[in-house]
Protein backbone atom coordinates (compact mmCIF):
# COMPACT_ATOMS: atom_id res chain seq x y z
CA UNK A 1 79.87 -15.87 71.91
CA UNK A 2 81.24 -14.42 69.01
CA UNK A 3 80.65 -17.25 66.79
CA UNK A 4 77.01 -17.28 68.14
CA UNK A 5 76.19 -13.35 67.72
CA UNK A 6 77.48 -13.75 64.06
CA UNK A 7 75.10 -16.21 63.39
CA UNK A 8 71.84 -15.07 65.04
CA UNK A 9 72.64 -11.56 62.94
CA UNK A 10 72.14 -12.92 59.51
CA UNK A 11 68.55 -13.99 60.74
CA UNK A 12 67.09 -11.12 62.33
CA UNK A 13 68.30 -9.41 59.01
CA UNK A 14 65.66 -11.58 57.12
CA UNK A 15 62.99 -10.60 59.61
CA UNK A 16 63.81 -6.95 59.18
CA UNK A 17 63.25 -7.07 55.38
CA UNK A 18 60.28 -9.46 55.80
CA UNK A 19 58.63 -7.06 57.94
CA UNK A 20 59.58 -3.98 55.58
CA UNK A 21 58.15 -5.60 52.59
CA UNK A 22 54.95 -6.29 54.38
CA UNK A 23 53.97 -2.85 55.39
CA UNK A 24 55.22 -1.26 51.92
CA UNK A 25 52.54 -4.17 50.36
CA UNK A 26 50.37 -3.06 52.58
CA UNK A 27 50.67 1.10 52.24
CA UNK A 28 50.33 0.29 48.23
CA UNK A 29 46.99 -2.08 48.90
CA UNK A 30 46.39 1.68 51.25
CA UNK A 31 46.72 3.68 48.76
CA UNK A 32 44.94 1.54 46.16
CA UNK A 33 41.97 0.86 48.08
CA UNK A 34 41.17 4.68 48.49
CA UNK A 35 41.79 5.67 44.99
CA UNK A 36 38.61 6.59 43.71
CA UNK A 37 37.38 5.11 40.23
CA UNK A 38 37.99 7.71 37.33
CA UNK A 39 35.65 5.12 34.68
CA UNK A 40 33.00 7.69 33.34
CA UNK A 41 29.48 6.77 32.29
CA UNK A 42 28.98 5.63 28.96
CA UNK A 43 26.37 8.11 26.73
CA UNK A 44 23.57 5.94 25.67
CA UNK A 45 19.73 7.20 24.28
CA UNK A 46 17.11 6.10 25.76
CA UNK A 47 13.52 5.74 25.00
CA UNK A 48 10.42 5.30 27.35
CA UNK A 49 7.13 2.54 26.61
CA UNK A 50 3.98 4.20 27.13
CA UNK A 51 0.52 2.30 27.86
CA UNK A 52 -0.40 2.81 24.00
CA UNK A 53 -0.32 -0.55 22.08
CA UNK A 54 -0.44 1.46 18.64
CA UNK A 55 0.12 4.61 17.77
CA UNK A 56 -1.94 6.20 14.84
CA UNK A 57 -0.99 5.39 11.39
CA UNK A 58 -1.27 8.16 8.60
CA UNK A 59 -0.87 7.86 4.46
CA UNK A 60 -1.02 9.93 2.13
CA UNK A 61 -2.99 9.22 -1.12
CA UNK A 62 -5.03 10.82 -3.82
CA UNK A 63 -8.82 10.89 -4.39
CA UNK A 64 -9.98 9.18 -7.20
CA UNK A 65 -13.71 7.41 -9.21
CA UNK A 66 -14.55 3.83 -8.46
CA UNK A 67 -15.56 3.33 -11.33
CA UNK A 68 -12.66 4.64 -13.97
CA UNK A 69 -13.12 3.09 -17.35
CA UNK A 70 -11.10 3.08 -20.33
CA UNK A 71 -13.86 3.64 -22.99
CA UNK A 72 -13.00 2.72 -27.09
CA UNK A 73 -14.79 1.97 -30.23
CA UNK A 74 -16.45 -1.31 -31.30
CA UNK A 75 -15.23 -0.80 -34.83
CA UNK A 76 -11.73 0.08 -35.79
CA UNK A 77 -11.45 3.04 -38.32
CA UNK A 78 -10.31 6.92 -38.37
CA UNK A 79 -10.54 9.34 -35.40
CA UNK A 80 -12.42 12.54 -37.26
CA UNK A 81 -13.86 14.22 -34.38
CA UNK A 82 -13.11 14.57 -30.25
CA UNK A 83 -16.13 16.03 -28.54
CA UNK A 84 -14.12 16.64 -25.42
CA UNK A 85 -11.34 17.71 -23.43
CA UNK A 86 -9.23 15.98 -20.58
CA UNK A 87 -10.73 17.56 -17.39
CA UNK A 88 -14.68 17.98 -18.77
CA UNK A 89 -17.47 16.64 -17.05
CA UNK A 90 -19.81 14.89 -19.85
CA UNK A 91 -23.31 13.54 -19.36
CA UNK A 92 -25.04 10.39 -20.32
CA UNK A 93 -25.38 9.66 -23.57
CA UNK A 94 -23.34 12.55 -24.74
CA UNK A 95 -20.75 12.43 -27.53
CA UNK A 96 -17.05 11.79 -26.81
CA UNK A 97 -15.79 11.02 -30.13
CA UNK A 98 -16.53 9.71 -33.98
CA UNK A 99 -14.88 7.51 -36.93
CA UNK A 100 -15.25 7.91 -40.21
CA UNK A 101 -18.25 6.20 -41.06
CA UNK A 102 -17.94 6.27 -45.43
CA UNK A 103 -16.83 2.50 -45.03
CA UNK A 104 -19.64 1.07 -43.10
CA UNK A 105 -22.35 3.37 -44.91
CA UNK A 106 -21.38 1.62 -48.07
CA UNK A 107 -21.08 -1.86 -46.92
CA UNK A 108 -24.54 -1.46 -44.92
CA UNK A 109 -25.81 0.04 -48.49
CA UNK A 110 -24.39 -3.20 -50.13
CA UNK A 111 -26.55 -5.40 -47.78
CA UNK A 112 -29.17 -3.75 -47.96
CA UNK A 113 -29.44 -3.98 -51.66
CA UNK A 114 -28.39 -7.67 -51.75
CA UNK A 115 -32.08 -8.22 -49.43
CA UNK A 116 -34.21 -5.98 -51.61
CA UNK A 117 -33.27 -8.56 -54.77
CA UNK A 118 -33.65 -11.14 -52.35
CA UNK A 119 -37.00 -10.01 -50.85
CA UNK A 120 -38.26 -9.76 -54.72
CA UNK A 121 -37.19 -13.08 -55.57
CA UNK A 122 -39.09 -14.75 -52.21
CA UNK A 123 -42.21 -12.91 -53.46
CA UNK A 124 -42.22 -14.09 -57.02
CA UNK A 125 -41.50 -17.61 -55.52
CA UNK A 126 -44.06 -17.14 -52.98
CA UNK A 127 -46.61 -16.21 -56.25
CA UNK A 128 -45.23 -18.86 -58.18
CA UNK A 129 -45.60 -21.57 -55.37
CA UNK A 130 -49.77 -21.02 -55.01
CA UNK A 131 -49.90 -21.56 -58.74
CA UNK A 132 -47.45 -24.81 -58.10
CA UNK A 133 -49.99 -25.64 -56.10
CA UNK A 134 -53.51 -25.52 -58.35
CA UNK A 135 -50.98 -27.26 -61.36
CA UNK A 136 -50.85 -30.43 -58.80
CA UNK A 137 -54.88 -30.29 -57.24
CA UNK A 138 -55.26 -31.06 -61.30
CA UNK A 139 -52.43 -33.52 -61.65
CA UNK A 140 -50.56 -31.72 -64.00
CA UNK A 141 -47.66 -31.99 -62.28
CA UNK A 142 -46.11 -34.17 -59.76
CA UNK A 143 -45.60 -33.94 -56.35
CA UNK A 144 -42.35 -33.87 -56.30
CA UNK A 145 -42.09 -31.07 -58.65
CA UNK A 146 -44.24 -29.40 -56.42
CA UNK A 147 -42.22 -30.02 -53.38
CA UNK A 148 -39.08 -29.07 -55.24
CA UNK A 149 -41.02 -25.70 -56.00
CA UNK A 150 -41.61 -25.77 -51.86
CA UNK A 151 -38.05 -26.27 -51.15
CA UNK A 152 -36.41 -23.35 -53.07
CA UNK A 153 -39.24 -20.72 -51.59
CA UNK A 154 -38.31 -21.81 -48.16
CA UNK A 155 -34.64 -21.16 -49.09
CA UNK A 156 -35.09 -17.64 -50.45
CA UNK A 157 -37.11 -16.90 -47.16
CA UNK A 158 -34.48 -18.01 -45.83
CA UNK A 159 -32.00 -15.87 -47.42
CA UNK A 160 -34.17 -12.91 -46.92
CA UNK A 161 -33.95 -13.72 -43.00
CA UNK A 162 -30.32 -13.71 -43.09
CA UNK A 163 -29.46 -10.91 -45.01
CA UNK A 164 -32.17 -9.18 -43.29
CA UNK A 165 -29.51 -9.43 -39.96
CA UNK A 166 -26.99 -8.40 -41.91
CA UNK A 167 -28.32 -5.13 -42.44
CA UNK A 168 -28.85 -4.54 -39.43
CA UNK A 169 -25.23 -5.56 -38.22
CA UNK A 170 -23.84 -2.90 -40.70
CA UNK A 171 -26.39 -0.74 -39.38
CA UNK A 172 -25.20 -1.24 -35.88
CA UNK A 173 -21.31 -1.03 -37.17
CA UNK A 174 -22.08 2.74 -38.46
CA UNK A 175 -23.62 3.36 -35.54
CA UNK A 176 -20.61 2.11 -33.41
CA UNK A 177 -18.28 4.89 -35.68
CA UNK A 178 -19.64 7.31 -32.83
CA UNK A 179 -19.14 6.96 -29.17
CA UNK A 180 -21.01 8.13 -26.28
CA UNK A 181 -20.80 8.10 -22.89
CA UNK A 182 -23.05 5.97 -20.78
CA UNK A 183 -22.82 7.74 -17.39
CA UNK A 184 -22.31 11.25 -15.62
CA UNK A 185 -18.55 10.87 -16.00
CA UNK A 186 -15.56 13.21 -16.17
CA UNK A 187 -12.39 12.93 -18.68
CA UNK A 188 -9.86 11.66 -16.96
CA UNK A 189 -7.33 10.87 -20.35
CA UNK A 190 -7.65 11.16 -24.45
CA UNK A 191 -5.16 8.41 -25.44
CA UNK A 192 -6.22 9.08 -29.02
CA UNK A 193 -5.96 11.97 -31.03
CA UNK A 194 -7.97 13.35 -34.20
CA UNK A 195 -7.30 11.48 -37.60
CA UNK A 196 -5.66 8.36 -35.49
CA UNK A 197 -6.82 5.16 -36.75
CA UNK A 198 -7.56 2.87 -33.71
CA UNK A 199 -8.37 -0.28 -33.78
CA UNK A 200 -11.72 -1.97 -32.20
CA UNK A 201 -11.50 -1.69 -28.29
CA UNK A 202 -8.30 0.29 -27.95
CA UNK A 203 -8.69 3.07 -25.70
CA UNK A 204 -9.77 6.59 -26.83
CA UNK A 205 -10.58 7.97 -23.57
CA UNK A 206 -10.89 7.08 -19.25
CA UNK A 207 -13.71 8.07 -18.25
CA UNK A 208 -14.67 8.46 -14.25
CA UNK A 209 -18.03 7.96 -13.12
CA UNK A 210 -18.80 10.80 -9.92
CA UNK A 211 -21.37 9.23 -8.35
CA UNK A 212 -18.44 7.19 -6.09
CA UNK A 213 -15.82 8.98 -5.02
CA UNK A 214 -12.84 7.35 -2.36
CA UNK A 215 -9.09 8.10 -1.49
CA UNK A 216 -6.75 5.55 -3.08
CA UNK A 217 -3.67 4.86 -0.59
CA UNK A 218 -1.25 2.36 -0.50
CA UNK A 219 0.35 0.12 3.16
CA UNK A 220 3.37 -1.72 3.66
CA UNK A 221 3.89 -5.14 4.47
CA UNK A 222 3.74 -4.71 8.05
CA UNK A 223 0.67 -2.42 7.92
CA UNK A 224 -1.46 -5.51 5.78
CA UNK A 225 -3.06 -7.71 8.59
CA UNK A 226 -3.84 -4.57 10.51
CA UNK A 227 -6.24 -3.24 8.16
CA UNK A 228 -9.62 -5.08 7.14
CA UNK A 229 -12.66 -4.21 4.95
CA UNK A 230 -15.04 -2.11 6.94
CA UNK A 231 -12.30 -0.36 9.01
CA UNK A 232 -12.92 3.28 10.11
CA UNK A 233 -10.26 6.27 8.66
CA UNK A 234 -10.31 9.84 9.17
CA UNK A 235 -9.38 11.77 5.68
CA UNK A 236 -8.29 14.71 5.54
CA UNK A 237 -7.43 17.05 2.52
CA UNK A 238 -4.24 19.48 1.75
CA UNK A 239 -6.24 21.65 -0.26
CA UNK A 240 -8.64 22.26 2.91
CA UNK A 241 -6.60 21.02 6.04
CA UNK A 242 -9.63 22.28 8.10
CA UNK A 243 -11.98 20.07 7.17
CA UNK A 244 -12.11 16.35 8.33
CA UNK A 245 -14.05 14.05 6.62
CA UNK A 246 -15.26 10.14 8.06
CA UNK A 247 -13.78 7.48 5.65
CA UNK A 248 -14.14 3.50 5.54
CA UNK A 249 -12.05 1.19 3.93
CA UNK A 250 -14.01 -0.69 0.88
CA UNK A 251 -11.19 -3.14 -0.06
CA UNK A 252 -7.24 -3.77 0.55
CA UNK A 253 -5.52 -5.84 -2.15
CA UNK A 254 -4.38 -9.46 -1.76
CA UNK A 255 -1.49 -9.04 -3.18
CA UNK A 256 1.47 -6.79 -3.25
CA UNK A 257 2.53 -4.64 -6.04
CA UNK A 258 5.55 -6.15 -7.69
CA UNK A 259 8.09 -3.04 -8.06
CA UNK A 260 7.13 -1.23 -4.29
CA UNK A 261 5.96 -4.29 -2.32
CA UNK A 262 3.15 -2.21 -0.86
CA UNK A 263 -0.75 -2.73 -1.21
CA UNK A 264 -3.24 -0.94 -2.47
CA UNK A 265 -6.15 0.49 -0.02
CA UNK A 266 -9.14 1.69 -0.94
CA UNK A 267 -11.04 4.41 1.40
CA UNK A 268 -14.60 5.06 0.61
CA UNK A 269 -16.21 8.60 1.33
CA UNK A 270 -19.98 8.04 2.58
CA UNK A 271 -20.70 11.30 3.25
CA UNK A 272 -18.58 13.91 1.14
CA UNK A 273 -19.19 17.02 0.03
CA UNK A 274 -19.17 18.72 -3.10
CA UNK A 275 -16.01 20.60 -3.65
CA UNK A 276 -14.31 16.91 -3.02
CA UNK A 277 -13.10 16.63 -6.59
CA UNK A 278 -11.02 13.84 -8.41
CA UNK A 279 -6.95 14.27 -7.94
CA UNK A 280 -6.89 15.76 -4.60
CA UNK A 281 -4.50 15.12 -2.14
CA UNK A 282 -5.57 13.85 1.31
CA UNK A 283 -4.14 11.95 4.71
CA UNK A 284 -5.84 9.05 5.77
CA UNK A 285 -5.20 8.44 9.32
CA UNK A 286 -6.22 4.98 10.86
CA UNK A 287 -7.24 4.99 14.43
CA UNK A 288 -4.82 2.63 17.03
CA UNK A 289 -5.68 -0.34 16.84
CA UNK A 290 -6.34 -3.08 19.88
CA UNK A 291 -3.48 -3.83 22.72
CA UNK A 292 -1.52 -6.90 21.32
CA UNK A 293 1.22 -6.78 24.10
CA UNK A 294 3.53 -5.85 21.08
CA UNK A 295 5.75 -2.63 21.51
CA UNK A 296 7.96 -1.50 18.55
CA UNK A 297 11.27 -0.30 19.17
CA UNK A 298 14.67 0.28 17.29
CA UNK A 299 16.30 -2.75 16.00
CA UNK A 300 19.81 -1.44 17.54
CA UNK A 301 17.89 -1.82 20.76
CA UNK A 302 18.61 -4.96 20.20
CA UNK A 303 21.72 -7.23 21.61
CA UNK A 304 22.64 -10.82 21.75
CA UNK A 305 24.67 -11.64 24.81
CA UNK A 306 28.11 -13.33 24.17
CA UNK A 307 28.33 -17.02 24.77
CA UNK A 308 24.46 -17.32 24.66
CA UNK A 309 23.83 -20.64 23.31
CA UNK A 310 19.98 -20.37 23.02
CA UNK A 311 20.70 -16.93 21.21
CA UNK A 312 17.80 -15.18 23.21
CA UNK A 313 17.32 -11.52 22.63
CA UNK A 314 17.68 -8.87 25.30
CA UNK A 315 17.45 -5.17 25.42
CA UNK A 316 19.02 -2.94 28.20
CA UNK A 317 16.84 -1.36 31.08
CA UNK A 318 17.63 1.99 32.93
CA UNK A 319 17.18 1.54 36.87
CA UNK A 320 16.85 4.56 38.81
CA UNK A 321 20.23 4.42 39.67
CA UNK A 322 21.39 5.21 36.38
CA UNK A 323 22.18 1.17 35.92
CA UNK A 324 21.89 -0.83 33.33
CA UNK A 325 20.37 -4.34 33.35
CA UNK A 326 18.91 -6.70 30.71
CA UNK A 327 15.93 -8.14 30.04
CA UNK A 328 14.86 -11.00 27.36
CA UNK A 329 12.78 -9.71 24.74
CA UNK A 330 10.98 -11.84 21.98
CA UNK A 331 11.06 -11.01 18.78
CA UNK A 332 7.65 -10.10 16.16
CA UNK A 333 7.42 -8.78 12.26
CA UNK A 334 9.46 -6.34 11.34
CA UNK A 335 7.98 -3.09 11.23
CA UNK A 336 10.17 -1.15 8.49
CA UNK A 337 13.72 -0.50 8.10
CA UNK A 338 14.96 -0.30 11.32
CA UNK A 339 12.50 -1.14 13.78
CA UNK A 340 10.42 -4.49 14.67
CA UNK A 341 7.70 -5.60 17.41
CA UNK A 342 8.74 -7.16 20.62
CA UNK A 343 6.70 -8.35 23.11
CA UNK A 344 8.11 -8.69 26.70
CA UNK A 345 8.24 -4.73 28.05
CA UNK A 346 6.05 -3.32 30.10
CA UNK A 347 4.87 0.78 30.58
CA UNK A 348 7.04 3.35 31.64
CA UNK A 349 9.76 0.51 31.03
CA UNK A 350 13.12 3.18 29.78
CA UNK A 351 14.88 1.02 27.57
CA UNK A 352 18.53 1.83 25.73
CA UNK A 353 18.25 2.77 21.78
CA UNK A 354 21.62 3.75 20.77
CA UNK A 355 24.97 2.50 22.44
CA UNK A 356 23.77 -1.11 23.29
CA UNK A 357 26.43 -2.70 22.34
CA UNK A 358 29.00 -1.86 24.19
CA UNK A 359 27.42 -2.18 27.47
CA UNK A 360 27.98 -4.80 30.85
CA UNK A 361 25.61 -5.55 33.42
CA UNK A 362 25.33 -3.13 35.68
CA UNK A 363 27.26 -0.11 33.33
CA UNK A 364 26.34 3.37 34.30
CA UNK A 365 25.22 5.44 31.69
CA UNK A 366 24.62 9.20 30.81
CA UNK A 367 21.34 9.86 29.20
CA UNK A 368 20.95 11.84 25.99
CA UNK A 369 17.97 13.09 24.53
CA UNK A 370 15.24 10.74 25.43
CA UNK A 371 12.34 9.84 23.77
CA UNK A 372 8.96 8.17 23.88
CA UNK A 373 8.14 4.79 22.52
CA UNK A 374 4.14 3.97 21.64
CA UNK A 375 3.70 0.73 20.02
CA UNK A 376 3.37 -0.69 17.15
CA UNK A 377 4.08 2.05 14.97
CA UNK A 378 6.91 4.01 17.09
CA UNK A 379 6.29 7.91 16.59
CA UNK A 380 8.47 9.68 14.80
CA UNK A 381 9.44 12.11 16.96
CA UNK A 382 11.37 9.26 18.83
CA UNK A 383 14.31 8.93 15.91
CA UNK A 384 17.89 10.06 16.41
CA UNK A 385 18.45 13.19 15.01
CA UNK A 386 20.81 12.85 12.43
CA UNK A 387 24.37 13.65 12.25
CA UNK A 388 25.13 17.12 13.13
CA UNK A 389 22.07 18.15 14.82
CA UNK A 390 21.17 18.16 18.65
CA UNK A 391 18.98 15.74 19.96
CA UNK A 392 15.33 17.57 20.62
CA UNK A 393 13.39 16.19 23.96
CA UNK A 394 9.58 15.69 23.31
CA UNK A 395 7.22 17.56 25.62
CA UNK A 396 6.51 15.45 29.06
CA UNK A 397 10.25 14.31 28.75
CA UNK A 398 12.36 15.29 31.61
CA UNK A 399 15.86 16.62 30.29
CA UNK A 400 18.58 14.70 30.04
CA UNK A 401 20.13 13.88 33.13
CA UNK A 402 23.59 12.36 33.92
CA UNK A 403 22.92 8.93 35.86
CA UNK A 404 26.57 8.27 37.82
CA UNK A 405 27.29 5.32 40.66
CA UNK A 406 28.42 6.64 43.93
């Protein structure tokens, strides 16, 4: 009995402890299981799509002539007079400026005497000729004295004819030593100055006709296949913010300029009105254009899930919950520093700008300062406010409100 009790002890020992450990494993699962979760939502910005496809597009630019021409002698020589100032308005056939004309007086006077002696000579050959001719009627000479006779009057009319053009060419050359203007224009520049000697064509002064008058602007890259010849603008000027003035586009350049990349627009002005004078500042605002399905949106919007092979893009959607979730986005053209077209989101679609990165599936998030998203050219107003400042919330935003799982 003895020996038996002392060896059934050890075991119900182990069954003891067994049973112990259980229910302490099971008071710590207990306790676990009813410990709330203490994670806190991450603070994200969000921004909502609207319905727009395009939002309106606005440059700034300056009014200038069609027709602005860089105007210069056809004879080199000595600047001795400027008829006008930078800033006048000149009329046709007015005076702008004049050479010194001693040079081509005296070489036209030189030509001009050279075909008087020839003009005398041609007339005594001319005499002398008819009496060639009654010497050979009575065979006192022969013809081919005659003929030689024949020959040398039809080279000092000849003479005569050429000189005759040269007189007039030195005529013309004085009369190039003054310049006039050919239309209603206004001085734009006076690259040359009094007692300057200029050389034939170089510029002495831009002139700019007013009959055509149009706002000279210039688009980025992304702005180029938007905007076509014929497209209607609304202008309107800093000087008068009140008035508002139709505009079309007459031509966009083919090419970009070297140094900015950006290309030059021009807006005609149909209908303008007088006080519309060359220099003036003005807005040209281009109305939205068509629905392409394209949205524009931050480019830190933007994630690339881990472990993607195909590399597909995705941006983070706001449930009502407060949740996270991703959708796949594709990619367009950039649409300037920091922000390029998608297509793939649809209206009223809140989508995360800022803090995309270090989100999960499912995440809950804390809103700050939303914003609005139009299009193709995203407003403004929809930036993060820079370091230091509050965010701002656009008017139609709800404010910010903390999204947290329950």
């Amino acid at each position: 009995m003895n020996s038996a009790s002392s060896g059934r002890l050890p075991t119900r020992r182990k069954h003891a402890l067994a049973v112990a450990g259980a229910l302490t494993v099971l008071a710590l699962a207990a306790c676990t299981s009813e410990a709330p979760s203490t994670q806190a939502p991450r603070p994200v910005r969000v921004a909502e799509i609207t319905a727009h496809s395009a939002a309106a597009a606005a440059f700034a630019g300056e009014v200038r002539a069609r027709y602005e021409t860089k105007v210069g002698f056809r004879v080199g020589g000595k600047i001795v007079r400027r008829a006008v100032n930078v800033g006048e308005q000149v009329k046709a056939e007015q005076l702008i400026a004049e050479l010194d004309p001693a040079d081509y007086r005296l070489t036209a006077d030189a030509v001009d005497a050279q075909l008087r002696a020839a003009r005398a000579d041609y007339d005594f050959a001319v005499v002398d000729l008819q009496r060639y001719e009654e010497l050979l009627q009575k065979k006192f000479i022969s013809p081919a004295e005659y003929h030689r006779r024949q020959t040398s009057t039809s080279t000092l009319k000849d003479r005569v004819a050429a000189l005759g053009a040269q007189v007039q060419q030195a005529r013309l050359q004085t009369g190039y030593t003054r310049l006039f203007a050919e239309h209603d224009s206004v001085v734009v520049s006076l690259p040359a100055e009094v007692e300057q000697v200029v050389t034939a064509g170089q510029p002495v002064a831009v002139l700019a006709r007013l009959s055509e008058l149009e706002v000279a602007i210039d688009i980025p890259e992304a702005q180029r296949g938007r905007l076509t010849a014929g497209a209607a603008a609304i202008v309107k000027f800093w000087s008068v913010p009140d008035a508002a003035l139709q505009g079309r586009v007459r031509e966009v350049a083919a090419s970009a300029d070297p140094s900015s990349r950006t290309y030059a627009v021009r807006v005609a002005l149909p209908q303008r009105p007088s006080w519309v004078q060359i220099g003036m500042s003005a807005t040209v605002t281009f109305a939205p254009s068509k629905s392409t399905g394209e949205n524009v949106i931050p480019l830190s919007a933007i994630f690339v899930s881990q472990g993607d092979p195909k590399h597909t893009p995705h941006v983070w959607a706001l449930k009502p919950d407060g949740t996270v979730y991703s959708i796949p986005v594709t990619i367009g053209t950039p649409a300037g520093a920091d922000e390029v077209a998608v297509t793939g989101l649809t209206e009223g679609l809140k989508i995360v700008t800022a803090g995309a990165s270090r989100l999960r599936e499912g995440d809950s998030v804390s809103i700050l300062s939303p914003t609005v998203i139009g299009g193709s050219l995203a407003s403004k107003a929809g930036r993060e406010p820079s370091a230091g400042q509050s965010g701002t919330t656009p008017v139609g935003i709800p404010p910010a409100v903390t999204h947290t799982t329950k």
